[in-house]
N, C-alpha and C. Protein backbone atom coordinates (compact mmCIF):
# COMPACT_ATOMS: atom_id res chain seq x y z
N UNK A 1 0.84 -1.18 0.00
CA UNK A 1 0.00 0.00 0.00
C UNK A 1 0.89 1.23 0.00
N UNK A 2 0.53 2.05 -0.56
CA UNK A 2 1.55 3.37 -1.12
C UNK A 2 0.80 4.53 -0.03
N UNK A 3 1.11 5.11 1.37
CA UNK A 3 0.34 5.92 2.32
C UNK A 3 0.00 7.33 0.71
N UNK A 4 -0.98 7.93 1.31
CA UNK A 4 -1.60 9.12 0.38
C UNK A 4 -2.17 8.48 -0.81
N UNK A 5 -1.53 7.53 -1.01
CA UNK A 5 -2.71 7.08 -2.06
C UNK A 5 -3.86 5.80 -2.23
N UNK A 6 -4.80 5.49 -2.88
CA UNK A 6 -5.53 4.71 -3.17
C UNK A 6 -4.84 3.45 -4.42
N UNK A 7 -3.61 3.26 -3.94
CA UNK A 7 -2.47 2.36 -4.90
C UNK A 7 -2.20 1.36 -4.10
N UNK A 8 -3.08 -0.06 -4.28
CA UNK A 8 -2.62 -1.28 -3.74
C UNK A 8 -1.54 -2.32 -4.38
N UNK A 9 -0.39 -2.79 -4.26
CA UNK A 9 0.32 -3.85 -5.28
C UNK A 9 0.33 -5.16 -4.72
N UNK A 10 0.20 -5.78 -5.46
CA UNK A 10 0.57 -7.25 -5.07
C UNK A 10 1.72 -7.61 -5.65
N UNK A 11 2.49 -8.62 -5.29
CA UNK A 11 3.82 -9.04 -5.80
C UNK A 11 3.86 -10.26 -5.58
N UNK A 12 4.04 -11.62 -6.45
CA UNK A 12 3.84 -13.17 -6.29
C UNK A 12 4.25 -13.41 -7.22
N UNK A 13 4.20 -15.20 -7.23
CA UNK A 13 5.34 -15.86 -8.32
C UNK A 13 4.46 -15.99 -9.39
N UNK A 14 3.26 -15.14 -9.60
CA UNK A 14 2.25 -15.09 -10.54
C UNK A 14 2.36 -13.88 -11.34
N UNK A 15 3.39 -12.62 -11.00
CA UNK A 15 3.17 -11.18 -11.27
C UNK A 15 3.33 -10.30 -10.65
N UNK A 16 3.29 -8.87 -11.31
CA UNK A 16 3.03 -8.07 -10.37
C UNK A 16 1.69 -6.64 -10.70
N UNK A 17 0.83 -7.16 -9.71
CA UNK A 17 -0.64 -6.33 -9.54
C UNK A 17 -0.95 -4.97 -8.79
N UNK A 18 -1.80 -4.17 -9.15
CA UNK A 18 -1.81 -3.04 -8.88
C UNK A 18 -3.65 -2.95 -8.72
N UNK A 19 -4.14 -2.56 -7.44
CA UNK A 19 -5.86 -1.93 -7.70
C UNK A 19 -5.42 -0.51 -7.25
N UNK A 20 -6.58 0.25 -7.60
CA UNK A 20 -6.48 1.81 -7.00
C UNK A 20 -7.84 1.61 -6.80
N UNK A 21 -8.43 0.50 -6.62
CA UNK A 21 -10.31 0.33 -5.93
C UNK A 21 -10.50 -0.59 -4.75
N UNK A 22 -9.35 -0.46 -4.16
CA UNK A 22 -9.38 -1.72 -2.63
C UNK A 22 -9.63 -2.81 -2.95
N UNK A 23 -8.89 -3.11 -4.32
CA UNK A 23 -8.38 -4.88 -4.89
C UNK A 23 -9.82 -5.36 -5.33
N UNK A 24 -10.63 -4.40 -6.06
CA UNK A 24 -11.95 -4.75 -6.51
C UNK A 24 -11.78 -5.23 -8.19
N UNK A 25 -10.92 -4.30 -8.68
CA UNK A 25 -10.26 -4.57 -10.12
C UNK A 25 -8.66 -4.65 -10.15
N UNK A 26 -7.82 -5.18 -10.40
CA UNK A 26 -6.55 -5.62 -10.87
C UNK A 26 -5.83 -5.51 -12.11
N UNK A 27 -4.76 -4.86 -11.86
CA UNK A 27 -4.01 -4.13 -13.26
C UNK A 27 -2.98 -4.95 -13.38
N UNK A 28 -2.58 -5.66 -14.55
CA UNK A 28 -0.98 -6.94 -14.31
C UNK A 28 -0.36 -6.36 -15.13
N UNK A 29 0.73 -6.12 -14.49
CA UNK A 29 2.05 -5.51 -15.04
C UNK A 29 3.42 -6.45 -15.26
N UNK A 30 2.71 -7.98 -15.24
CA UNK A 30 3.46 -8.75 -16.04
C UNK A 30 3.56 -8.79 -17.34
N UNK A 31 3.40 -8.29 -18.50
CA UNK A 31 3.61 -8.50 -19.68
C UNK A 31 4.94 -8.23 -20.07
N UNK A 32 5.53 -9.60 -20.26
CA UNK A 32 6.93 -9.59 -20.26
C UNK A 32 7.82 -10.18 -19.95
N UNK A 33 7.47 -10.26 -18.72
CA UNK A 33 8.37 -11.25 -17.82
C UNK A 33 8.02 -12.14 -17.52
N UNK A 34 9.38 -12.99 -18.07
CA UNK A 34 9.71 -14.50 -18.13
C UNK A 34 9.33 -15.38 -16.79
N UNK A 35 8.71 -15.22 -16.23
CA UNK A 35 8.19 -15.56 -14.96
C UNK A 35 7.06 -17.16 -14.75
N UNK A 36 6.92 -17.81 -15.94
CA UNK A 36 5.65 -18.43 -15.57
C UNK A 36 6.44 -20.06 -15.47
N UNK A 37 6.03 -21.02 -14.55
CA UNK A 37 6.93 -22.46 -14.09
C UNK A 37 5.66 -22.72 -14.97
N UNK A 38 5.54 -24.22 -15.94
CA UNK A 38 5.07 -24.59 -16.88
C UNK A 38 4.85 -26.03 -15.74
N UNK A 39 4.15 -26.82 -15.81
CA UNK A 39 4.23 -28.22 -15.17
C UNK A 39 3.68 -29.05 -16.22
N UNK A 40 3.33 -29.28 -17.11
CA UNK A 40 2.73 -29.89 -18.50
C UNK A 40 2.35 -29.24 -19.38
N UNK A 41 2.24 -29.71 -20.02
CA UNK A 41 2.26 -29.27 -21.90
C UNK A 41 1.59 -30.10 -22.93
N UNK A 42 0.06 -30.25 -23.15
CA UNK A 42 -0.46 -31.01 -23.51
C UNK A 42 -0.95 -30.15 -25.53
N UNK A 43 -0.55 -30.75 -26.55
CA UNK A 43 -1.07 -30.67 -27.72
C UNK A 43 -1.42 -30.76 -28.58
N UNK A 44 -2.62 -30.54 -29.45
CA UNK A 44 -2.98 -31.17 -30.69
C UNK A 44 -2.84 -31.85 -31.97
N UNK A 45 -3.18 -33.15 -31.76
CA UNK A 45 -2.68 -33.66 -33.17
C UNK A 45 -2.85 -33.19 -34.51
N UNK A 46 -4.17 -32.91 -34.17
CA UNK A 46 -5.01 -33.11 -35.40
C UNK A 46 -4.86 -31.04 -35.83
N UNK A 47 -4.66 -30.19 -34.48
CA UNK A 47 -3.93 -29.14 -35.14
C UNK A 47 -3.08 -28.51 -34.04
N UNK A 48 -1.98 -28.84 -34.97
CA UNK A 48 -0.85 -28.26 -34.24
C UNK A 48 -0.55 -26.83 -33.72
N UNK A 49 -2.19 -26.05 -33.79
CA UNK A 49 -1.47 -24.38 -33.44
C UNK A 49 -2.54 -24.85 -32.22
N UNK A 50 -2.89 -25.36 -31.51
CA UNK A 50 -3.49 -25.41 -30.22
C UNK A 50 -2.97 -26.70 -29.27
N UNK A 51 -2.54 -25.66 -28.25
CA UNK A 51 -1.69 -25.77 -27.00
C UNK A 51 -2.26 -25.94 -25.89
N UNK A 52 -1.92 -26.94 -24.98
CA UNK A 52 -2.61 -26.15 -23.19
C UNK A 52 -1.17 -26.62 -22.65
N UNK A 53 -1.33 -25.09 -21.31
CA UNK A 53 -0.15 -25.33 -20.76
C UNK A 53 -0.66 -24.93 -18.91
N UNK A 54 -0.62 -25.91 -18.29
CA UNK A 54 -0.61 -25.92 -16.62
C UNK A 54 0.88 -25.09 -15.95
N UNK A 55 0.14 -24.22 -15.48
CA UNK A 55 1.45 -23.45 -14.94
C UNK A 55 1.10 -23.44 -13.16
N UNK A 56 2.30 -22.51 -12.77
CA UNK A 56 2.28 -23.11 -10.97
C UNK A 56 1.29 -21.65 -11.21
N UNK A 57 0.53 -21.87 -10.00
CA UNK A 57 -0.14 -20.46 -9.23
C UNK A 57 -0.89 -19.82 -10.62
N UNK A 58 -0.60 -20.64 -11.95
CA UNK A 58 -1.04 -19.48 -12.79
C UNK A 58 -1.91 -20.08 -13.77
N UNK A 59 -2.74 -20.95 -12.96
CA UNK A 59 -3.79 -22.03 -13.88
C UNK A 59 -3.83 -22.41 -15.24
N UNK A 60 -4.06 -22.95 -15.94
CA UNK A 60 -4.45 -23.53 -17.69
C UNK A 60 -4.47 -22.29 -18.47
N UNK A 61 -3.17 -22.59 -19.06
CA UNK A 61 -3.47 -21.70 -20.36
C UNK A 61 -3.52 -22.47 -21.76
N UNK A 62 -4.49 -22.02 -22.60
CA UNK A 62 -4.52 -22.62 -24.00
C UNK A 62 -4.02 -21.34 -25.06
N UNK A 63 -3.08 -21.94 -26.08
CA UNK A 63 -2.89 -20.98 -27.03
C UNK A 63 -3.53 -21.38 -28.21
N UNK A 64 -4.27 -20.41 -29.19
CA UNK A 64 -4.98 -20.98 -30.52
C UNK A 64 -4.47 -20.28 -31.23
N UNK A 65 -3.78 -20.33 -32.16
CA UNK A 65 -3.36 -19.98 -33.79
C UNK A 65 -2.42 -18.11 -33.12
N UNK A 66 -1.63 -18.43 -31.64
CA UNK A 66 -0.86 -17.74 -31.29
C UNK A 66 -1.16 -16.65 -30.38
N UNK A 67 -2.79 -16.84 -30.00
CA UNK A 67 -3.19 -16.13 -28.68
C UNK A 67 -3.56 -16.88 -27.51
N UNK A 68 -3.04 -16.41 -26.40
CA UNK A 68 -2.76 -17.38 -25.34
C UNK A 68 -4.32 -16.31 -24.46
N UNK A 69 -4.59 -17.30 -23.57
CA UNK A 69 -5.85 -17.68 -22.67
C UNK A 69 -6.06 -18.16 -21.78
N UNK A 70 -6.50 -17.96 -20.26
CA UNK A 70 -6.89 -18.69 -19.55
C UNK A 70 -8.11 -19.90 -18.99
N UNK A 71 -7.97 -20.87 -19.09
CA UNK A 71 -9.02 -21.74 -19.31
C UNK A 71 -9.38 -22.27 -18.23
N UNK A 72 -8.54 -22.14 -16.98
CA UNK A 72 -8.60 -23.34 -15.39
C UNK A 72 -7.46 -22.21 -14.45
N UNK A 73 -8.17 -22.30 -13.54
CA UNK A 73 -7.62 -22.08 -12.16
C UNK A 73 -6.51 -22.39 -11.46
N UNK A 74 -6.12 -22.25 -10.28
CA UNK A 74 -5.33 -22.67 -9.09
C UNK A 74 -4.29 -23.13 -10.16
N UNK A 75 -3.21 -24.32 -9.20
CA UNK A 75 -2.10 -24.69 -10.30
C UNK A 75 -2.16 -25.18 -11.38
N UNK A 76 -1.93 -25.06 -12.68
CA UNK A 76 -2.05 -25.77 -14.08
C UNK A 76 -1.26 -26.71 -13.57
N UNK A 77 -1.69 -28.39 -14.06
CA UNK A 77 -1.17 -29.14 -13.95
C UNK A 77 -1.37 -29.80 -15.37
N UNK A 78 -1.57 -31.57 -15.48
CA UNK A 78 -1.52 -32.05 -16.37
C UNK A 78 -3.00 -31.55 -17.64
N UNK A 79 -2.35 -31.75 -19.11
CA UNK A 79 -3.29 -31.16 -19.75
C UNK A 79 -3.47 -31.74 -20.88
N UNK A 80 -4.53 -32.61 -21.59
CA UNK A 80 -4.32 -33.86 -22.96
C UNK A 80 -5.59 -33.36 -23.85
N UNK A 81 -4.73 -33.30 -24.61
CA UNK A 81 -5.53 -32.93 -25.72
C UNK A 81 -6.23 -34.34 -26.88
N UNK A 82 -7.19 -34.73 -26.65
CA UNK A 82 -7.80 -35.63 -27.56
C UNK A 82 -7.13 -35.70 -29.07
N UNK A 83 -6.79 -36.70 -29.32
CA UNK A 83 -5.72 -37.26 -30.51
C UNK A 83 -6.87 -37.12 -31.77
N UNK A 84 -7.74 -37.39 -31.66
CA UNK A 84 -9.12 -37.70 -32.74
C UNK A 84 -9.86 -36.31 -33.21
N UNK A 85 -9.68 -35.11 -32.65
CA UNK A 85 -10.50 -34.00 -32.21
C UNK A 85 -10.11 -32.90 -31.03
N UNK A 86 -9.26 -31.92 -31.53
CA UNK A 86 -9.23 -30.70 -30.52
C UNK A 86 -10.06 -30.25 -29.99
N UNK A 87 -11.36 -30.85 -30.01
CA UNK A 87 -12.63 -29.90 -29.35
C UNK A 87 -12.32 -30.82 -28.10
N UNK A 88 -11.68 -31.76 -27.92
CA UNK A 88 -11.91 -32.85 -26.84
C UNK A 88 -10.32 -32.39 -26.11
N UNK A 89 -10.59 -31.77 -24.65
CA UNK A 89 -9.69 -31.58 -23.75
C UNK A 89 -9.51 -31.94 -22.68
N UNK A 90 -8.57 -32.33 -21.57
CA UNK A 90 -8.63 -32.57 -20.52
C UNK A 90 -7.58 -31.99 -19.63
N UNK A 91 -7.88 -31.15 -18.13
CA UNK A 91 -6.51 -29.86 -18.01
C UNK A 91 -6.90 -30.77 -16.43
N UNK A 92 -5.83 -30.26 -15.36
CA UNK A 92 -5.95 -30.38 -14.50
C UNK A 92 -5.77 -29.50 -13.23
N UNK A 93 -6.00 -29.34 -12.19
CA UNK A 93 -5.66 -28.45 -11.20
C UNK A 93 -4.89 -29.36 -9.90
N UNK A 94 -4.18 -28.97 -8.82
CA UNK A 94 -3.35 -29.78 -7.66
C UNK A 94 -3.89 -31.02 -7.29
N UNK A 95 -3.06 -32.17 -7.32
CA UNK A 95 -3.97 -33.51 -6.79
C UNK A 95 -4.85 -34.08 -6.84
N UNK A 96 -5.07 -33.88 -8.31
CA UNK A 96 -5.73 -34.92 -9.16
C UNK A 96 -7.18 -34.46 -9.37
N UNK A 97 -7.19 -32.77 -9.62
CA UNK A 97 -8.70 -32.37 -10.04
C UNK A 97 -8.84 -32.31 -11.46
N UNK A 98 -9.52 -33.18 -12.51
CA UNK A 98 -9.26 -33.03 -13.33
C UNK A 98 -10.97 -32.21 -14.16
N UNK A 99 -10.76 -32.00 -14.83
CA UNK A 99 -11.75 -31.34 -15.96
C UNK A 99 -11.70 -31.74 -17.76
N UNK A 100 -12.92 -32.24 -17.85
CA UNK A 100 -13.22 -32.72 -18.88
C UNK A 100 -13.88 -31.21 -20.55
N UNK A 101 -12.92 -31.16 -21.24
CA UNK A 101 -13.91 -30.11 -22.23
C UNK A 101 -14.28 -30.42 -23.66
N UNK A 102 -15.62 -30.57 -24.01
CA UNK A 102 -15.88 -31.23 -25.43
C UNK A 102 -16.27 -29.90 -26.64
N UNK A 103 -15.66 -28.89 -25.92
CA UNK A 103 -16.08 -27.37 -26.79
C UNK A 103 -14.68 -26.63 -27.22
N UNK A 104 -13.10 -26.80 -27.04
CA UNK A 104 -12.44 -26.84 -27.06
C UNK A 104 -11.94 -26.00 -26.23
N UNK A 105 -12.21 -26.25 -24.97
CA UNK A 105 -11.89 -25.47 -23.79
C UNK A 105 -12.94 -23.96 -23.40
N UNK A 106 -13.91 -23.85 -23.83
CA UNK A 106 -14.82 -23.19 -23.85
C UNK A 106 -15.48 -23.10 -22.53
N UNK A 107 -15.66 -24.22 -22.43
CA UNK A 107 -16.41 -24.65 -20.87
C UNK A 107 -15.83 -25.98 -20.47
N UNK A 108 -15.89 -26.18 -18.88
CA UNK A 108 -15.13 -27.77 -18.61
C UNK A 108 -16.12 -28.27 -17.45
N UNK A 109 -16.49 -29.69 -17.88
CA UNK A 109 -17.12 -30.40 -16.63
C UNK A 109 -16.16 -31.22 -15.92
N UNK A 110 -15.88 -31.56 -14.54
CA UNK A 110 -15.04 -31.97 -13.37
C UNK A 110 -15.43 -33.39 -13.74
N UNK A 111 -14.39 -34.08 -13.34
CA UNK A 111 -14.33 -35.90 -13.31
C UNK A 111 -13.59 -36.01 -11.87
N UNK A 112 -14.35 -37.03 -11.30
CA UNK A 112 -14.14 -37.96 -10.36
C UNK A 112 -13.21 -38.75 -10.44
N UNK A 113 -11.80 -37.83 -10.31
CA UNK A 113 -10.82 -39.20 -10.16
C UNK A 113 -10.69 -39.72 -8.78
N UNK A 114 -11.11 -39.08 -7.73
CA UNK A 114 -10.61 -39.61 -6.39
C UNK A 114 -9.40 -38.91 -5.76
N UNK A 115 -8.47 -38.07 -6.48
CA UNK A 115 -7.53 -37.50 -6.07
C UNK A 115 -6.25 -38.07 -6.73
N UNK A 116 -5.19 -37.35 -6.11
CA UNK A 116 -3.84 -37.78 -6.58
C UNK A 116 -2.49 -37.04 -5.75
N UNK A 117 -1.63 -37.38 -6.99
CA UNK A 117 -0.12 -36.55 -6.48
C UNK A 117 -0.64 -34.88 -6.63
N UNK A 118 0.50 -34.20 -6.20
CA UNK A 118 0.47 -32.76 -6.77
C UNK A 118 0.44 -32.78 -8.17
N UNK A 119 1.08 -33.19 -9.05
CA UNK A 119 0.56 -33.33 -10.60
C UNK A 119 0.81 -34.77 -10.92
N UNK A 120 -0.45 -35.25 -10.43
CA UNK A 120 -1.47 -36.53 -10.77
C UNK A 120 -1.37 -37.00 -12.34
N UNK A 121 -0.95 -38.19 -12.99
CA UNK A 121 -0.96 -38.21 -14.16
C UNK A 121 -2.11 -39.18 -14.81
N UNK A 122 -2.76 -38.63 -15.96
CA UNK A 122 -3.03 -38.93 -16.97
C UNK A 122 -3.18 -39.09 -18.20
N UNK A 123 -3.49 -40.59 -19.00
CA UNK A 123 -3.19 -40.87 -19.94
C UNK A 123 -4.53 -40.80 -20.61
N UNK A 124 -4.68 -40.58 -22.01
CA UNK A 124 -5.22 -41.56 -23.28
C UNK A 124 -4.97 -42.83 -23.70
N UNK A 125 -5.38 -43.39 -23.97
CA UNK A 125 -5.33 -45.06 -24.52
C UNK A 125 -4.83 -44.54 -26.36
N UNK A 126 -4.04 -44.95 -26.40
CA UNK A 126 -3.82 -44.86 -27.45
C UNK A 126 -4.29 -45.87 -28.61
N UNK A 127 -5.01 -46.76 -28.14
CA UNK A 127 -5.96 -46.83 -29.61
C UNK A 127 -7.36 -46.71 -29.51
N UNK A 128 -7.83 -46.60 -28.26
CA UNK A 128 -9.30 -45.71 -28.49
C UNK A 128 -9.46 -44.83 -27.14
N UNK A 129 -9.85 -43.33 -28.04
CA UNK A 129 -9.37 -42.18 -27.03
C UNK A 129 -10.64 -41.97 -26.40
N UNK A 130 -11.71 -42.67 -26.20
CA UNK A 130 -12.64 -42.37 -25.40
C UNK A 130 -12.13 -43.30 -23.84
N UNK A 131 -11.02 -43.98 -23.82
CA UNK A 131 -10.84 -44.69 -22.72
C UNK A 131 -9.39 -43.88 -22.06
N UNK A 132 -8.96 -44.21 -20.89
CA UNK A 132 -8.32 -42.99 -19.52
C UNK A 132 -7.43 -43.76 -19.08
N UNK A 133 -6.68 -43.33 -18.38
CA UNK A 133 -5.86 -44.02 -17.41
C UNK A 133 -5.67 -42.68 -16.58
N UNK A 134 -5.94 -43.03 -14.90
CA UNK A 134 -5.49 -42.28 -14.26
C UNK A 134 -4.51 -42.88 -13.10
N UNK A 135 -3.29 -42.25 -12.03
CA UNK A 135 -2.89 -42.59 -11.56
C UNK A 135 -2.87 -41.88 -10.01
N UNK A 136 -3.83 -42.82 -9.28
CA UNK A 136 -4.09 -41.70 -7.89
C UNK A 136 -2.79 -42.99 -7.04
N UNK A 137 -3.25 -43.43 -5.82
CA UNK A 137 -3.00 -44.15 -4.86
C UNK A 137 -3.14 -45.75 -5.78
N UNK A 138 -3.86 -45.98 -6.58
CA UNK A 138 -4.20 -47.30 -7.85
C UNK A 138 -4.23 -46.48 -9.05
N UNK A 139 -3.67 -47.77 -9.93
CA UNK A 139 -4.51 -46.95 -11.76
C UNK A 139 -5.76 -47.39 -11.74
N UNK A 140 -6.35 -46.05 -12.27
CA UNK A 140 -7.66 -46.47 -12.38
C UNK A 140 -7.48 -46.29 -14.34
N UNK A 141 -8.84 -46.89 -14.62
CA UNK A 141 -9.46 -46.75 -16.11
C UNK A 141 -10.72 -46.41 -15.86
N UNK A 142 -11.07 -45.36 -17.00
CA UNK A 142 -12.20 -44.92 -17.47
C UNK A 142 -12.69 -45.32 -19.38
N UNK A 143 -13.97 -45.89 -19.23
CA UNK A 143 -14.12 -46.27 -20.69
C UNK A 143 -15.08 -45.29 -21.02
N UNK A 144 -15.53 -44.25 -20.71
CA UNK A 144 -16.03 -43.09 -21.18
C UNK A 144 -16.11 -41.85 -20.73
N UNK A 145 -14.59 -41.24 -21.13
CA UNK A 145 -13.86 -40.24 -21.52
C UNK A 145 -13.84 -39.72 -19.84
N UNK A 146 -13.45 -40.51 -18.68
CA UNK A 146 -14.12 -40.47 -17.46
C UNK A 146 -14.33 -39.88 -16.63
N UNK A 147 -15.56 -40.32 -17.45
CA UNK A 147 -17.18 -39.84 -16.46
C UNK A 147 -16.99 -40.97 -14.90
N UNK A 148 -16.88 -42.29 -15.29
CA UNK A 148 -17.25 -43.41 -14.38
C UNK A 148 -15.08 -43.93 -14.44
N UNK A 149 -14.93 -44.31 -13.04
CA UNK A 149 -13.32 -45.05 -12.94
C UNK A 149 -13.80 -46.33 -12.54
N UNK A 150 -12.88 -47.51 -12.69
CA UNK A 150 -12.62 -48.61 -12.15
C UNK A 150 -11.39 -48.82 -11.90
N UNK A 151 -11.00 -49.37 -10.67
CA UNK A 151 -9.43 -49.89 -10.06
C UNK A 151 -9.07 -50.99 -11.05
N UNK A 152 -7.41 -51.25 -11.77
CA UNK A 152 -6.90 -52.05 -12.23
C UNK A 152 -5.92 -52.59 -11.72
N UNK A 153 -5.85 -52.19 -10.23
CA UNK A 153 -4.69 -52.06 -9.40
C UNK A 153 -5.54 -52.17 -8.13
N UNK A 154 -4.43 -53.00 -7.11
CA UNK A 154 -5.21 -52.93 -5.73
C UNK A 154 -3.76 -53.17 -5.09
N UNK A 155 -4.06 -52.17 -3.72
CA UNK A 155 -3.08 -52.11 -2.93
C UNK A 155 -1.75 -51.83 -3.22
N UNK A 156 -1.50 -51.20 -4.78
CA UNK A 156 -0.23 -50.89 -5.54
C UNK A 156 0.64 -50.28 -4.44
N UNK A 157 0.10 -49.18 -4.25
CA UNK A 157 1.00 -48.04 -3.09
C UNK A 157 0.56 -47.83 -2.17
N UNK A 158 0.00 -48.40 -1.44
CA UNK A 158 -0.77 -47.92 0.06
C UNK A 158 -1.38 -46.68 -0.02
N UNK A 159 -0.69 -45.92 0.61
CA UNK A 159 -0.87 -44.38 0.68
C UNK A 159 -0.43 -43.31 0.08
N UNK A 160 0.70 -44.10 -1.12
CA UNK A 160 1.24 -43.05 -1.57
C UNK A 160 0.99 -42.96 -3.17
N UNK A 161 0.95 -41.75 -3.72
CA UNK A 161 0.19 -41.35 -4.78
C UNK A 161 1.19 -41.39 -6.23
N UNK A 162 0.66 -42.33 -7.30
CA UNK A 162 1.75 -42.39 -8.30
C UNK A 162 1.79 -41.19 -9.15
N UNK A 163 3.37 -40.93 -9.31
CA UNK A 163 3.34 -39.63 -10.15
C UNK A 163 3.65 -39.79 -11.48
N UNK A 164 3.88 -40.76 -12.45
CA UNK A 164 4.10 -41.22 -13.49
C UNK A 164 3.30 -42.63 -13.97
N UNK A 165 3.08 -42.35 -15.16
CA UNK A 165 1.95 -42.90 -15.93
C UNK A 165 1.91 -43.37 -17.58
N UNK A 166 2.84 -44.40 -17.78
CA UNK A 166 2.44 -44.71 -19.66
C UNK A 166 1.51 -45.92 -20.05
N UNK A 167 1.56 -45.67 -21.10
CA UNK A 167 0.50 -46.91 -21.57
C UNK A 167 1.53 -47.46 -22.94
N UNK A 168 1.53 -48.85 -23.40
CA UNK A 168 2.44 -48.73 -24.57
C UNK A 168 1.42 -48.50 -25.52
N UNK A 169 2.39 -47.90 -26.56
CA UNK A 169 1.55 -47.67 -27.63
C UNK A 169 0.88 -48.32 -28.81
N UNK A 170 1.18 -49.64 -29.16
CA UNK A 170 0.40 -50.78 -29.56
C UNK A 170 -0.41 -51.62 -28.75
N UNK A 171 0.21 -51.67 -27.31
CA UNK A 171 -0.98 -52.71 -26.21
C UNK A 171 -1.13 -52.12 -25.33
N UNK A 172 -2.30 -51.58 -25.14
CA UNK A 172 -2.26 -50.75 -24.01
C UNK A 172 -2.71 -51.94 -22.50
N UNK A 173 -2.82 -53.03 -23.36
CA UNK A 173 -2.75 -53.93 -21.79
C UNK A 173 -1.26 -54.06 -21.15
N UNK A 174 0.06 -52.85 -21.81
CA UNK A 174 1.00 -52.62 -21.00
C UNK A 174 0.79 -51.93 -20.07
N UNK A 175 0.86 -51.19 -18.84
CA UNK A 175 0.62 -50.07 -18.19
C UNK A 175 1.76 -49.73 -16.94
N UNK A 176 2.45 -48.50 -17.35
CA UNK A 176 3.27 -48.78 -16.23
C UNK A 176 3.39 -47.53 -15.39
N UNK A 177 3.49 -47.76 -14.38
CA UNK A 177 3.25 -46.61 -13.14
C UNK A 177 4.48 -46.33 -12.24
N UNK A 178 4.76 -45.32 -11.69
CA UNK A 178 6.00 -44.73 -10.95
C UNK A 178 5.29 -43.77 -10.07
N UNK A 179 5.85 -44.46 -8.56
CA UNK A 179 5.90 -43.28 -7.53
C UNK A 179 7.55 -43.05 -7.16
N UNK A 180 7.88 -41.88 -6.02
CA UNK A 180 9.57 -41.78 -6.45
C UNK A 180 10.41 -42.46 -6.23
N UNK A 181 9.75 -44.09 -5.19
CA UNK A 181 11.07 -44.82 -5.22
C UNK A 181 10.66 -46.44 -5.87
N UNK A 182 9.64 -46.49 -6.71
CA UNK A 182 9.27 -47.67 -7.48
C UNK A 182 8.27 -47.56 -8.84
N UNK A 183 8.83 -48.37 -10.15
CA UNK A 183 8.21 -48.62 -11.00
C UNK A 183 6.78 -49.89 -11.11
N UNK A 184 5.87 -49.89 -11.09
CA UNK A 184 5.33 -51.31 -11.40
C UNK A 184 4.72 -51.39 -13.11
């Protein structure tokens, strides 16, 4: 706060903000600076000028044909872009909140994964992209685009939450999972 005046700033690993209305409207005087931690990077097959990118503190951004956007909240985390169709997205927020979008990030409905790591991973099936893989405390699978999970895994990690996640890419009855001191 600046005494004599009506000049509030904020300063965080998000920017730096300014109200002169008692933090009712917000002025960002980041344009510029190299400042933003990226945690995934999810992008389109089918067109390569659309991007989503999970950043720390600085929620989902999508870029389209070179203008960037905010699409999700709190920390950007993991973010997959449907292989078949860019209208089909999936972004995430801290520990495994994920969001489902069939408008190409326009609007997003929430999925029930149960939770996770700080950036919780998920997959696509790579030969039919309406099916999931997520990795909380078990892998779970979803066979429609998931809405609904089932455990494929029991008692993998007790309590602790896997942070790595592939599927192979001809069988996806490979599946392999990593928390930080084991592969299964």
């Amino acid at each position: 706060f600046i005494p004599g005046s009506n000049s509030i700033y904020c300063g965080n690993d998000g920017g730096v903000y300014r109200s002169t209305n008692g933090g009712t409207v917000w002025t960002d005087f980041t344009s510029g600076l190299q400042i933003t931690q990226f945690y995934r990077i999810g992008s389109s097959v089918t067109n390569p000028s659309i991007v989503y990118a999970g950043a720390q503190d600085n929620g989902t951004k999508r870029n389209s044909s070179g203008t960037w956007s905010t699409v999700g909240g709190g920390d950007g985390m993991e973010c997959l872009v449907d292989y078949t169709s860019s209208k089909i997205v999936y972004i995430s927020y801290q520990n495994g909140n994920f969001s489902r979008s069939t408008n190409g990030g326009a609007s997003f409905t929430g999925l029930s994964t149960g939770g996770g790591a700080w950036v919780a991973p998920m997959v696509i099936d790579p030969l039919v992209n309406t099916t999931l893989y997520f990795g909380g405390t078990e892998v779970k699978k979803s066979t429609n685009s998931g809405t609904t999970w089932t455990n494929l895994s029991s008692n993998l990690t007790a309590s602790v939450n896997l942070i790595a996640l592939a599927v192979a890419p001809t069988n996806p009855n490979y599946i392999y999972a990593a928390k930080y001191n084991a592969i299964y």
